[in-house]
N, C-alpha and C. Protein backbone atom coordinates (compact mmCIF):
# COMPACT_ATOMS: atom_id res chain seq x y z
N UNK A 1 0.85 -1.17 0.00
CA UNK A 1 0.00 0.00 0.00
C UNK A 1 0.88 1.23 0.00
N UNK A 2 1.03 1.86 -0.74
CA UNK A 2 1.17 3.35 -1.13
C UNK A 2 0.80 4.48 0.41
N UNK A 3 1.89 5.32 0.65
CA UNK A 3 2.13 6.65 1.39
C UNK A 3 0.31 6.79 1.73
N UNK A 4 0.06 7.30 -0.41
CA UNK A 4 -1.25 8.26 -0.74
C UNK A 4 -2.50 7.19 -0.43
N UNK A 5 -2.23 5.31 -0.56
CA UNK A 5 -4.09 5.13 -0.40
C UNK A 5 -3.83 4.35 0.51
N UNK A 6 -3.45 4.41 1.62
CA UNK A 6 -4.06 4.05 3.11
C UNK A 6 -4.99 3.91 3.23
N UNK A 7 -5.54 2.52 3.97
CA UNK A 7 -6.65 1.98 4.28
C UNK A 7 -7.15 2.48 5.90
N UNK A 8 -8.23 3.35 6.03
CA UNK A 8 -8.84 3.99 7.14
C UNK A 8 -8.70 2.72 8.17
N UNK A 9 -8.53 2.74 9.44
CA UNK A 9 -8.46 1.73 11.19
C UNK A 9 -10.11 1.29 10.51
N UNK A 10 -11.32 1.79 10.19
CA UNK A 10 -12.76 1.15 10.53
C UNK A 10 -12.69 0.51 9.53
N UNK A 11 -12.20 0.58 7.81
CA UNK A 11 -12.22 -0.50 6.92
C UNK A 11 -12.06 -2.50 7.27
N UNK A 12 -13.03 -2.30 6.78
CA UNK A 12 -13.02 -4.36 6.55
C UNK A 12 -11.95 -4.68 5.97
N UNK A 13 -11.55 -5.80 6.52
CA UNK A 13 -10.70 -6.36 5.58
C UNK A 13 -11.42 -7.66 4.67
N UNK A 14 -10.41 -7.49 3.72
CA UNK A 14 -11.75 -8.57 2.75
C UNK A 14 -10.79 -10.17 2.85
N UNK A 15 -12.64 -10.69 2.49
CA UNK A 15 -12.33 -12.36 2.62
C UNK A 15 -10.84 -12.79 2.12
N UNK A 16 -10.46 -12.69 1.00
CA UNK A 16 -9.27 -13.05 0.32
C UNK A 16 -8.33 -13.03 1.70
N UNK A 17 -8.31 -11.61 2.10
CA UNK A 17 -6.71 -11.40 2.89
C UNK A 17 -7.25 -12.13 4.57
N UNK A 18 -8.15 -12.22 5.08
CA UNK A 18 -8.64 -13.40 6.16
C UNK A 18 -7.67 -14.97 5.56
N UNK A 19 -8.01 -15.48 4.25
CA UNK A 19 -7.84 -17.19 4.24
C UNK A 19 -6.34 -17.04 4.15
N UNK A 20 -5.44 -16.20 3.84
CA UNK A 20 -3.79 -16.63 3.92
C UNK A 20 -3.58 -16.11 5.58
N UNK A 21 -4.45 -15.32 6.33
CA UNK A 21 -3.48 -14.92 7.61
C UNK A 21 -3.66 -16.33 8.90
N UNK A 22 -2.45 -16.16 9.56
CA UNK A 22 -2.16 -17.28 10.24
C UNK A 22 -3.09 -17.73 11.26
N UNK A 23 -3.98 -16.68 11.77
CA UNK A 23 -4.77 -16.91 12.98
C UNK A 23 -6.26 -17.84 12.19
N UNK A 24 -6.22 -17.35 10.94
CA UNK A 24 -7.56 -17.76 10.51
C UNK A 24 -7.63 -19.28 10.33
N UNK A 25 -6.97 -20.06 11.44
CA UNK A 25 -7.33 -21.56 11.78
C UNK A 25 -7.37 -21.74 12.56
N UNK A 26 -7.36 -20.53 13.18
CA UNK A 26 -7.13 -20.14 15.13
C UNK A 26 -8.10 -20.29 15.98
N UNK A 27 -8.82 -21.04 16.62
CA UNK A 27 -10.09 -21.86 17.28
C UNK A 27 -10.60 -20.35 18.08
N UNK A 28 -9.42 -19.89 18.61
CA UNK A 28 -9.59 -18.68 19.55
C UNK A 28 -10.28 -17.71 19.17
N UNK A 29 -9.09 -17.12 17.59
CA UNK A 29 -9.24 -16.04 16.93
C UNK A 29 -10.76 -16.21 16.47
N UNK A 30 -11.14 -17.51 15.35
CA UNK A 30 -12.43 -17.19 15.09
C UNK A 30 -13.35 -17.11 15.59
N UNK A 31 -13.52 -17.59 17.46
CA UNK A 31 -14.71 -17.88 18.31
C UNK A 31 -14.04 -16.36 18.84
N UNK A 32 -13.13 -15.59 18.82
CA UNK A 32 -13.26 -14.09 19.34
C UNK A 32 -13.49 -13.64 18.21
N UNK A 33 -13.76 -12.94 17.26
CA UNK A 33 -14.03 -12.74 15.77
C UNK A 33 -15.39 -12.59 16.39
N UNK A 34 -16.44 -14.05 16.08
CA UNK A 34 -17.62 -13.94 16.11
C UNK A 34 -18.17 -13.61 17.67
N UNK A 35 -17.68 -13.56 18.39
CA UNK A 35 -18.37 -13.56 19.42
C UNK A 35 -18.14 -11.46 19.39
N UNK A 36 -17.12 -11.21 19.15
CA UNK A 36 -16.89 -9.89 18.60
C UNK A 36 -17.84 -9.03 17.88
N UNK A 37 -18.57 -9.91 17.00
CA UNK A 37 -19.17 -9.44 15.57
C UNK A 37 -21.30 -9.81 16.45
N UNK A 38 -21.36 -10.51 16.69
CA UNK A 38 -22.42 -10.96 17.39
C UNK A 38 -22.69 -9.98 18.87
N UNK A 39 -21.65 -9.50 19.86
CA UNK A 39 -21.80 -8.72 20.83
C UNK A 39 -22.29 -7.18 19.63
N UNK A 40 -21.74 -6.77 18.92
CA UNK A 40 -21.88 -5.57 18.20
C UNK A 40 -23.39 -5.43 17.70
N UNK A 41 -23.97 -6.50 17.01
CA UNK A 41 -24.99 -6.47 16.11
C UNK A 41 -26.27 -6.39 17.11
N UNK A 42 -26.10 -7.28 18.98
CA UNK A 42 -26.85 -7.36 19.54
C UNK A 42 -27.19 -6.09 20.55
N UNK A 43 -25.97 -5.37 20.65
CA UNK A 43 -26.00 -4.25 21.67
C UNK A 43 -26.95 -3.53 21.39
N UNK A 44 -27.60 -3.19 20.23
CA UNK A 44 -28.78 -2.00 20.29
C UNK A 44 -30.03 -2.81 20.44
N UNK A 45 -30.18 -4.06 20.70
CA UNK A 45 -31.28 -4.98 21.29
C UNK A 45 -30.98 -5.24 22.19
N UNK A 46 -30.04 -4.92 23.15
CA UNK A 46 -29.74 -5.49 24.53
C UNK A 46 -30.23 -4.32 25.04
N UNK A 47 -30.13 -3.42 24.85
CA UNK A 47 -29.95 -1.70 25.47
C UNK A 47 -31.51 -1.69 26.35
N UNK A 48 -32.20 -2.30 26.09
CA UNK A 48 -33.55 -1.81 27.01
C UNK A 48 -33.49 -2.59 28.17
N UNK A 49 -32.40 -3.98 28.07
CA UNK A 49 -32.05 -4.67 29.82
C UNK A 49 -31.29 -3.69 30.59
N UNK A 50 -31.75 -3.89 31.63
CA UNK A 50 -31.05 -3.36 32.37
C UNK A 50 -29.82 -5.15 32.52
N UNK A 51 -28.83 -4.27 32.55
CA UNK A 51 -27.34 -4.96 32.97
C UNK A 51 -27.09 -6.00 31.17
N UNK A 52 -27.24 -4.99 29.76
CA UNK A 52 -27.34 -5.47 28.50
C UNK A 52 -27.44 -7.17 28.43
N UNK A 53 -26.66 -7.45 27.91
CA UNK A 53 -26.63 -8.87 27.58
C UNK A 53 -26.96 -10.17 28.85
N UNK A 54 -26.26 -10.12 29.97
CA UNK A 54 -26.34 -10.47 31.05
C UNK A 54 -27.72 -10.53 31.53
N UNK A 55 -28.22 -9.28 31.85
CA UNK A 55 -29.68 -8.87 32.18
C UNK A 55 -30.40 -9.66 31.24
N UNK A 56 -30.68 -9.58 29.94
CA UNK A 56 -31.03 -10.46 28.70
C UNK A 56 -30.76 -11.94 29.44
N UNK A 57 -30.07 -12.48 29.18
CA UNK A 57 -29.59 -13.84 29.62
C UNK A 57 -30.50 -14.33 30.97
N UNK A 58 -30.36 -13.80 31.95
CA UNK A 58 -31.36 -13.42 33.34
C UNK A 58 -32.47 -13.83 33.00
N UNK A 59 -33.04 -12.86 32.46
CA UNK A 59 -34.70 -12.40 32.05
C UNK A 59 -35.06 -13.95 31.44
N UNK A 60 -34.37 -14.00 30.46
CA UNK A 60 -34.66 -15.36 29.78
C UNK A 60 -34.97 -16.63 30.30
N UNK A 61 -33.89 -16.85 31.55
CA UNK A 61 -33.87 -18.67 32.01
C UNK A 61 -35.12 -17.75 33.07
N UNK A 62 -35.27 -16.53 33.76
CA UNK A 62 -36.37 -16.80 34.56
C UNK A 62 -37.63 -16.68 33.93
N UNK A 63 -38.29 -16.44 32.53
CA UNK A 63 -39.21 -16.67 31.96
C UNK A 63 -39.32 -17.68 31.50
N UNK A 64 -37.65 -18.58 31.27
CA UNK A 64 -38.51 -20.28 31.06
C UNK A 64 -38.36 -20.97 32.46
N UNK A 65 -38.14 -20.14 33.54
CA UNK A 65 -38.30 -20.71 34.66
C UNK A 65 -37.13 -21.70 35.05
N UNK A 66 -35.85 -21.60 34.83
CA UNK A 66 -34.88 -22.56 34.66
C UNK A 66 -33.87 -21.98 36.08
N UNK A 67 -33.60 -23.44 36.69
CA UNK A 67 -32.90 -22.79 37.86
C UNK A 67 -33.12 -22.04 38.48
N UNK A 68 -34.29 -22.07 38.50
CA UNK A 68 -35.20 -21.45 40.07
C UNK A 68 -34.71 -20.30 41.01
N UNK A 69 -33.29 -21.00 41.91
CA UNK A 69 -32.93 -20.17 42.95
C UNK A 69 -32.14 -19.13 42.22
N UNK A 70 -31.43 -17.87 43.11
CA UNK A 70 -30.76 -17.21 42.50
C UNK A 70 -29.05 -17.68 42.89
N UNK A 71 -28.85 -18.69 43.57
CA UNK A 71 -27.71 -19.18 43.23
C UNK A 71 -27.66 -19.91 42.12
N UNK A 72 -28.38 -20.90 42.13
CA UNK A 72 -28.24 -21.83 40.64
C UNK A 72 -27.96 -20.79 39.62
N UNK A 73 -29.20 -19.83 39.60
CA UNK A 73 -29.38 -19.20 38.29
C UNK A 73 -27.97 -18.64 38.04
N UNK A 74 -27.40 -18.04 38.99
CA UNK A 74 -25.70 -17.19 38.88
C UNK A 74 -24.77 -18.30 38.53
N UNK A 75 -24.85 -19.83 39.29
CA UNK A 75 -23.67 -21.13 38.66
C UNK A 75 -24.36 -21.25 37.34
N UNK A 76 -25.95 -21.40 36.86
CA UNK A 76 -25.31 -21.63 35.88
C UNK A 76 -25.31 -20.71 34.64
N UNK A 77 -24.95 -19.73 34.82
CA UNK A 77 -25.00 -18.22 33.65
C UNK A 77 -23.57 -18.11 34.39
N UNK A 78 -22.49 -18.55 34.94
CA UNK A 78 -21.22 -18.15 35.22
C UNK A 78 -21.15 -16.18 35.91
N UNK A 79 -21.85 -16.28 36.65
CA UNK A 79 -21.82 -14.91 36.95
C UNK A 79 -21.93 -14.98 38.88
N UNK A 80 -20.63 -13.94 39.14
CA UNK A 80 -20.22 -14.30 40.45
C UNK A 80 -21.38 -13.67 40.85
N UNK A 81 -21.55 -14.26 42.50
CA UNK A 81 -23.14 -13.73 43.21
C UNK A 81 -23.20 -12.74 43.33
N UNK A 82 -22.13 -12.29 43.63
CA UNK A 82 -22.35 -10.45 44.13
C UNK A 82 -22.81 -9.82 42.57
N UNK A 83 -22.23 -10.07 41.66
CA UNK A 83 -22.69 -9.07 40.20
C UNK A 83 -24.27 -9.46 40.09
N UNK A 84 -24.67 -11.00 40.68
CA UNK A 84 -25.96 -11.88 40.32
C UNK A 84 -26.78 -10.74 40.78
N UNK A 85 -27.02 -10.58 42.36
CA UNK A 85 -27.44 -9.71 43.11
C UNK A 85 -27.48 -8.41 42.21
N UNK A 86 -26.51 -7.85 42.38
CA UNK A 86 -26.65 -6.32 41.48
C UNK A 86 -27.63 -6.08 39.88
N UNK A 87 -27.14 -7.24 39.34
CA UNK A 87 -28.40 -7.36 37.91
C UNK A 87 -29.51 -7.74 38.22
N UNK A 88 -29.62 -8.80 39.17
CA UNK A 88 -31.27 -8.72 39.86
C UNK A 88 -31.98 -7.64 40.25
N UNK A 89 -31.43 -6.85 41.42
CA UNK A 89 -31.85 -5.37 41.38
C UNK A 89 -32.19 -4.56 40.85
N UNK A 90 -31.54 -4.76 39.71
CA UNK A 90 -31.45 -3.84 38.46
C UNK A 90 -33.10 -4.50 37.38
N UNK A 91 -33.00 -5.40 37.50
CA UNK A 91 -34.25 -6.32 36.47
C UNK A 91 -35.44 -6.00 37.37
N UNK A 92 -35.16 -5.69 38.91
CA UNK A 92 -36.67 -5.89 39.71
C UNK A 92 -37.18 -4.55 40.01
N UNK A 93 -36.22 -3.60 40.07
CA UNK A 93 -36.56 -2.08 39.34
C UNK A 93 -37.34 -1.91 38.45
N UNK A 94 -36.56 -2.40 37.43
CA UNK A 94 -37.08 -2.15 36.11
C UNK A 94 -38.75 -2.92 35.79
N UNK A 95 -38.90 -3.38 37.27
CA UNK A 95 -40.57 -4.44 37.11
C UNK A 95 -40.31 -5.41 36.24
N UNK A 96 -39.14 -6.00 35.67
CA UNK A 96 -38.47 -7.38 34.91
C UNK A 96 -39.29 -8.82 34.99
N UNK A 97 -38.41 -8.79 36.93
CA UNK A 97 -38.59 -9.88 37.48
C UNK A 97 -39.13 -9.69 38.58
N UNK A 98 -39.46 -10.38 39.38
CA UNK A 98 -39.60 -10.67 41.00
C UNK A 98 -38.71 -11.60 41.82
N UNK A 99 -38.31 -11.41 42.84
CA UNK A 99 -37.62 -12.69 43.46
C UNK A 99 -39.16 -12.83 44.43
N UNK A 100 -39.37 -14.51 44.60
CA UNK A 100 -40.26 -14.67 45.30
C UNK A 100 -39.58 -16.44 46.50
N UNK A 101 -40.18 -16.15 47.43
CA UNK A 101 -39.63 -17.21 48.17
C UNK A 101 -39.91 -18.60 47.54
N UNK A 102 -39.02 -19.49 47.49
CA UNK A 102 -38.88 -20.72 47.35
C UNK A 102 -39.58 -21.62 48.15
N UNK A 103 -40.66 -22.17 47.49
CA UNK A 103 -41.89 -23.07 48.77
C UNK A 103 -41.16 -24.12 49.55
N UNK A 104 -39.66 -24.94 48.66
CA UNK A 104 -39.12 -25.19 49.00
C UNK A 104 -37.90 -25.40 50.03
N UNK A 105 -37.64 -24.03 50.27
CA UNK A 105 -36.77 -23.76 50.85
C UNK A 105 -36.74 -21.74 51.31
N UNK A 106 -37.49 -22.00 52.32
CA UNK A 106 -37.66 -20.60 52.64
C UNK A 106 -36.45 -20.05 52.69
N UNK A 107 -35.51 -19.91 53.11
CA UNK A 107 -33.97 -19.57 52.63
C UNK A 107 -33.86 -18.91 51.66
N UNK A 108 -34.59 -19.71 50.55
CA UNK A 108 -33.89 -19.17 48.79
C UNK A 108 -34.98 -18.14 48.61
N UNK A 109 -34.64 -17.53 47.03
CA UNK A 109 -35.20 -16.84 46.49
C UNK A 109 -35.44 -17.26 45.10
N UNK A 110 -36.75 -17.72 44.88
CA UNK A 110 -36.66 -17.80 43.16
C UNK A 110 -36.97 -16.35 42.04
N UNK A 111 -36.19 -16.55 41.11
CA UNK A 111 -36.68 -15.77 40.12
C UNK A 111 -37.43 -15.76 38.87
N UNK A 112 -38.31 -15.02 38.99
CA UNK A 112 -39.60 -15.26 37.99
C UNK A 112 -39.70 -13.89 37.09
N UNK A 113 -39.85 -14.59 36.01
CA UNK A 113 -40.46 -13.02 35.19
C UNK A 113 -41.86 -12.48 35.08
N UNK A 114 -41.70 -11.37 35.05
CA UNK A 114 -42.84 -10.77 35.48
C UNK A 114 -44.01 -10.47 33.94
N UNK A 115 -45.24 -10.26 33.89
CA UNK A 115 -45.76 -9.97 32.51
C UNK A 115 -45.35 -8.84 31.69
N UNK A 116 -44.46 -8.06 32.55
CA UNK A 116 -43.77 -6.86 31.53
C UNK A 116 -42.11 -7.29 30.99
N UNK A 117 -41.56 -8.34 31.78
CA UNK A 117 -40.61 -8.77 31.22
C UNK A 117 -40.73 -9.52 30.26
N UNK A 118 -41.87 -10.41 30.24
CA UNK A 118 -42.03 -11.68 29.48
C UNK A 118 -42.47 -10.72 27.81
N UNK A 119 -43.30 -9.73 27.89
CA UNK A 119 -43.85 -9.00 26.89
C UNK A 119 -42.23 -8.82 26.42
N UNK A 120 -41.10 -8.23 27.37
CA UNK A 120 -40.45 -7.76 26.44
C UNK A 120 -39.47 -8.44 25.91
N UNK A 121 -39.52 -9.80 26.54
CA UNK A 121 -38.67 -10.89 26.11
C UNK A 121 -39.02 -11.04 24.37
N UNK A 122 -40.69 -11.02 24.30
CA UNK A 122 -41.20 -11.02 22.75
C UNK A 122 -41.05 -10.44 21.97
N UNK A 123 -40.89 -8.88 22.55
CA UNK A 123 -40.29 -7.95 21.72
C UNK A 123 -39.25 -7.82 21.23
N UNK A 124 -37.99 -8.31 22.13
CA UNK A 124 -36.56 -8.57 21.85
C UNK A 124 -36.39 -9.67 20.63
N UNK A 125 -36.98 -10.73 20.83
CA UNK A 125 -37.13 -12.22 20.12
C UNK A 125 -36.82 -11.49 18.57
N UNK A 126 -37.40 -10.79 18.10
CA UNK A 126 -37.32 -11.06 16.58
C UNK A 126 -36.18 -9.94 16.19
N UNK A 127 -35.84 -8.55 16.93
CA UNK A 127 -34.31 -8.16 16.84
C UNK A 127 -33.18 -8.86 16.99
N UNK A 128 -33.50 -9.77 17.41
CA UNK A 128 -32.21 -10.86 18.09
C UNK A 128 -32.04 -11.64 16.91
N UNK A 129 -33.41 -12.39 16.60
CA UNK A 129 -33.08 -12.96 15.30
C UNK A 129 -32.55 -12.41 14.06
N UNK A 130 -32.82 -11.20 13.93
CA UNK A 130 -32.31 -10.19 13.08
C UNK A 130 -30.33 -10.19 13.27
N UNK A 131 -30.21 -9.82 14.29
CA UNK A 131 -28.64 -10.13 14.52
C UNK A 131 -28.08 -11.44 14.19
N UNK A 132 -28.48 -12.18 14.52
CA UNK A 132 -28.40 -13.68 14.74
C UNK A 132 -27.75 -13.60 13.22
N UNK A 133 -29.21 -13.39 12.09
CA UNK A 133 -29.03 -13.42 11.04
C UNK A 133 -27.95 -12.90 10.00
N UNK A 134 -27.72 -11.67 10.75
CA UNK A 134 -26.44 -11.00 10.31
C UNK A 134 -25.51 -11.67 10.31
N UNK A 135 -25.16 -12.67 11.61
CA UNK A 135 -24.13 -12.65 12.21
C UNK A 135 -23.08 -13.80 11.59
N UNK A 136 -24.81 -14.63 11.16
CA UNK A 136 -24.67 -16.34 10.09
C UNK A 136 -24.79 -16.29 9.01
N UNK A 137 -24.59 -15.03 8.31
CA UNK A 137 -24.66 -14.38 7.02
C UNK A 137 -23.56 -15.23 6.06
N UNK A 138 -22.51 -15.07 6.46
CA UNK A 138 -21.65 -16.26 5.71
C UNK A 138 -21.76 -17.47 5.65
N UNK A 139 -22.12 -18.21 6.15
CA UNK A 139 -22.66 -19.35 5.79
C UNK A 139 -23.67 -19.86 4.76
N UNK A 140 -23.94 -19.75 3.68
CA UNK A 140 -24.35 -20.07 2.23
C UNK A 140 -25.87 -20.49 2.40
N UNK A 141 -26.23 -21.81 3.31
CA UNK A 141 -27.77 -21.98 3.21
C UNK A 141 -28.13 -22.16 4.83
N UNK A 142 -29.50 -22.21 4.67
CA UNK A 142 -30.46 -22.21 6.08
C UNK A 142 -29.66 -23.71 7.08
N UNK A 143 -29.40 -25.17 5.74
CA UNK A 143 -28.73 -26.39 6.23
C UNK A 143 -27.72 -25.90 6.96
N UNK A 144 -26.72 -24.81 6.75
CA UNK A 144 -25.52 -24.58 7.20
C UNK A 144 -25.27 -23.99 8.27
N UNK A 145 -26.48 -23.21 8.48
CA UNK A 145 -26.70 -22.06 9.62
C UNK A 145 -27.50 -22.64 10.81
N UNK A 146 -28.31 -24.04 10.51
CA UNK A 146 -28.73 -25.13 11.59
C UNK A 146 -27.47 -26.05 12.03
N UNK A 147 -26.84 -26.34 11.02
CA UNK A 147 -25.72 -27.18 11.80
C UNK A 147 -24.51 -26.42 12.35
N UNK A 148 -24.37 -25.34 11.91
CA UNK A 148 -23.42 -24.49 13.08
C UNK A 148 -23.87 -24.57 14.09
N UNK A 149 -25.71 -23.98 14.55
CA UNK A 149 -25.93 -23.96 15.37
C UNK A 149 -26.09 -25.26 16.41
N UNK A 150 -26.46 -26.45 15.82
CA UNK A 150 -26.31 -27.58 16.57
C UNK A 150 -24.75 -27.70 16.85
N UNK A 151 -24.05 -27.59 16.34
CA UNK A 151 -22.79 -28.03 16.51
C UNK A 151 -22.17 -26.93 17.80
N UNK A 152 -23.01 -25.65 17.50
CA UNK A 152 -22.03 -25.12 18.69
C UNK A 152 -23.04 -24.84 20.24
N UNK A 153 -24.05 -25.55 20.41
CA UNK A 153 -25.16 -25.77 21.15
C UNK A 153 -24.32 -26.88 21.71
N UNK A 154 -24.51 -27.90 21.19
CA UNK A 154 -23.42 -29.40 21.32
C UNK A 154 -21.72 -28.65 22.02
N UNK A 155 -21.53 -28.24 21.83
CA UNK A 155 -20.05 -27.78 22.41
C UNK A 155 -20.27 -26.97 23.54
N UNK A 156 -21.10 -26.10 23.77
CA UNK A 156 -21.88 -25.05 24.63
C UNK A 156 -22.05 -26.10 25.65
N UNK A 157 -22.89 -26.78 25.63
CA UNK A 157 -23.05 -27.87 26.52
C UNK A 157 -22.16 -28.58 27.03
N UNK A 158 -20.86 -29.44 26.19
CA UNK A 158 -20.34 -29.67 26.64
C UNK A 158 -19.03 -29.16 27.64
N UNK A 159 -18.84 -27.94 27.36
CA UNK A 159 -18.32 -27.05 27.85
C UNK A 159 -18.53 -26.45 29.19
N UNK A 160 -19.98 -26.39 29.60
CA UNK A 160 -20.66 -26.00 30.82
C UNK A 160 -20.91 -27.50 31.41
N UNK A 161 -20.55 -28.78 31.20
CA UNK A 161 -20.72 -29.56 31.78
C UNK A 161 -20.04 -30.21 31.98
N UNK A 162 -19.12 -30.37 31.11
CA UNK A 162 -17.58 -31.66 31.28
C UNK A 162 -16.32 -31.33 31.48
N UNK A 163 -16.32 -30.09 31.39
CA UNK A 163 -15.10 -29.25 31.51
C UNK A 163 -14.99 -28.62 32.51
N UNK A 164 -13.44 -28.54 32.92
CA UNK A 164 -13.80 -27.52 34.39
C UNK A 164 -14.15 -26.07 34.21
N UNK A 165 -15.02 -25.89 34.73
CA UNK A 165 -15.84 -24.55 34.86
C UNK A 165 -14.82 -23.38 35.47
N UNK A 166 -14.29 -23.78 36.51
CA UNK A 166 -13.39 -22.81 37.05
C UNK A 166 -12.17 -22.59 35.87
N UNK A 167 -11.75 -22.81 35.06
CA UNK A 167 -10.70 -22.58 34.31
C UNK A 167 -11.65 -21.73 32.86
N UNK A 168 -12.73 -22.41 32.71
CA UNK A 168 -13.15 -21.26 31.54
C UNK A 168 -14.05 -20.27 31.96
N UNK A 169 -14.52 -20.17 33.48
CA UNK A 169 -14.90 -18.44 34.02
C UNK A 169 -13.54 -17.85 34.59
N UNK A 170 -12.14 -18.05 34.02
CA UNK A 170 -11.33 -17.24 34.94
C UNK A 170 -10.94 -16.26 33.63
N UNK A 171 -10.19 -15.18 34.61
CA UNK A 171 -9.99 -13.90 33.84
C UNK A 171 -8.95 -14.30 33.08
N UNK A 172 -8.79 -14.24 31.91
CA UNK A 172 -7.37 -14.65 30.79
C UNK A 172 -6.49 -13.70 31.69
N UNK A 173 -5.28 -14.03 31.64
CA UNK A 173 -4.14 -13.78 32.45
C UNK A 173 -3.29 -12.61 31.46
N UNK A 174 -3.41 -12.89 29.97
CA UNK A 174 -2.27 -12.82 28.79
C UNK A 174 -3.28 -11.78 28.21
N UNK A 175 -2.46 -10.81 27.21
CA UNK A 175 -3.36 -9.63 26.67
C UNK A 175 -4.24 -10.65 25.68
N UNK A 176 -5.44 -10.54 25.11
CA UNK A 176 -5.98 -11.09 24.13
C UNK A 176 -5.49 -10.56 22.78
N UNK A 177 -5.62 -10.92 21.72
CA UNK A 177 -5.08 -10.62 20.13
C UNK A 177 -6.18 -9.63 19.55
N UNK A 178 -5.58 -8.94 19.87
CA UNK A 178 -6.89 -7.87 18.52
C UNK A 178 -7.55 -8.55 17.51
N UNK A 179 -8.50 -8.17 17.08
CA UNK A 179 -9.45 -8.94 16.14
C UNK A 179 -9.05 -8.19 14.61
N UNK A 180 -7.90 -9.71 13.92
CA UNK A 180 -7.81 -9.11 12.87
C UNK A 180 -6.71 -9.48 12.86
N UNK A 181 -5.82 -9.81 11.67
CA UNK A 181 -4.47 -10.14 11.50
C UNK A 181 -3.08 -9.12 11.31
């Protein structure tokens, strides 16, 4: 590249110059890539949770009612209790959720969504898919964009279940690689 046509920091780089650079077989690089490209497309649909994506995530398992208490719900969304607590607050403000006692165990607290969360869970649903769609844009047909998704549902899972958990919620130690070769 020439002094005079410098390529602007916000320019794409195109497909061609991705398949020769070294990272682009990089398990890391491409699951930070997309997870990169997918946080971006979703942020202006996250923006009405309180605590964005997280809050989202929340709202969700307590409208399908999943993991009940608010410890479970924090083991299993990987989110330490004290932040759990603070985005709960934040969701029961906002009239989200409710924590309501556990019939089970007066101790706990379950979390439930409330009919203004659940409305806006519906509302979110089809912006999300909209991102989603963006996001699986390269992938050629609808076949291709179901078996990514099974395939990385299938790994998701196995990941939160067979693997030690404490080693993939810890803080990376090492700077991460900029996105991009």
């Amino acid at each position: 590249m020439s002094a005079t046509t410098r390529r602007s920091p916000d320019a794409r780089p195109d497909r061609r110059s991705l398949d020769g650079c070294a990272l682009s077989q990089d398990l890391g690089w491409a699951l930070g890539v997309l997870s990169r490209c997918y946080l971006k497309a979703v942020t202006v649909t996250f923006a009405a949770v309180p605590g964005g994506p997280r809050g989202y995530q929340v709202l969700a398992a307590a409208a399908r009612d999943e993991h009940g208490s608010q410890l479970a719900l924090a083991q299993h969304l990987g989110v330490d209790r004290t932040v759990m607590t603070y985005l709960l607050d934040s969701l029961a403000e906002a009239g989200l959720i409710e924590r309501r006692p556990d019939p089970a165990d007066r101790r706990a607290r379950r979390i439930v969504a409330t009919a203004p969360g659940r409305a806006l869970l519906g509302r979110l649903g089809e912006q999300l898919r909209a991102a989603e769609d963006q996001v699986l844009a390269g992938l050629d047909s609808d076949t291709d964009r179901q078996a990514f998704r099974a395939l990385l549902q299938q790994l998701a899972v196995h990941a939160a279940t067979a693997l030690d958990l404490d080693a993939c919620n810890a803080e990376p130690t090492s700077a991460a690689v900029p996105g991009g070769c």
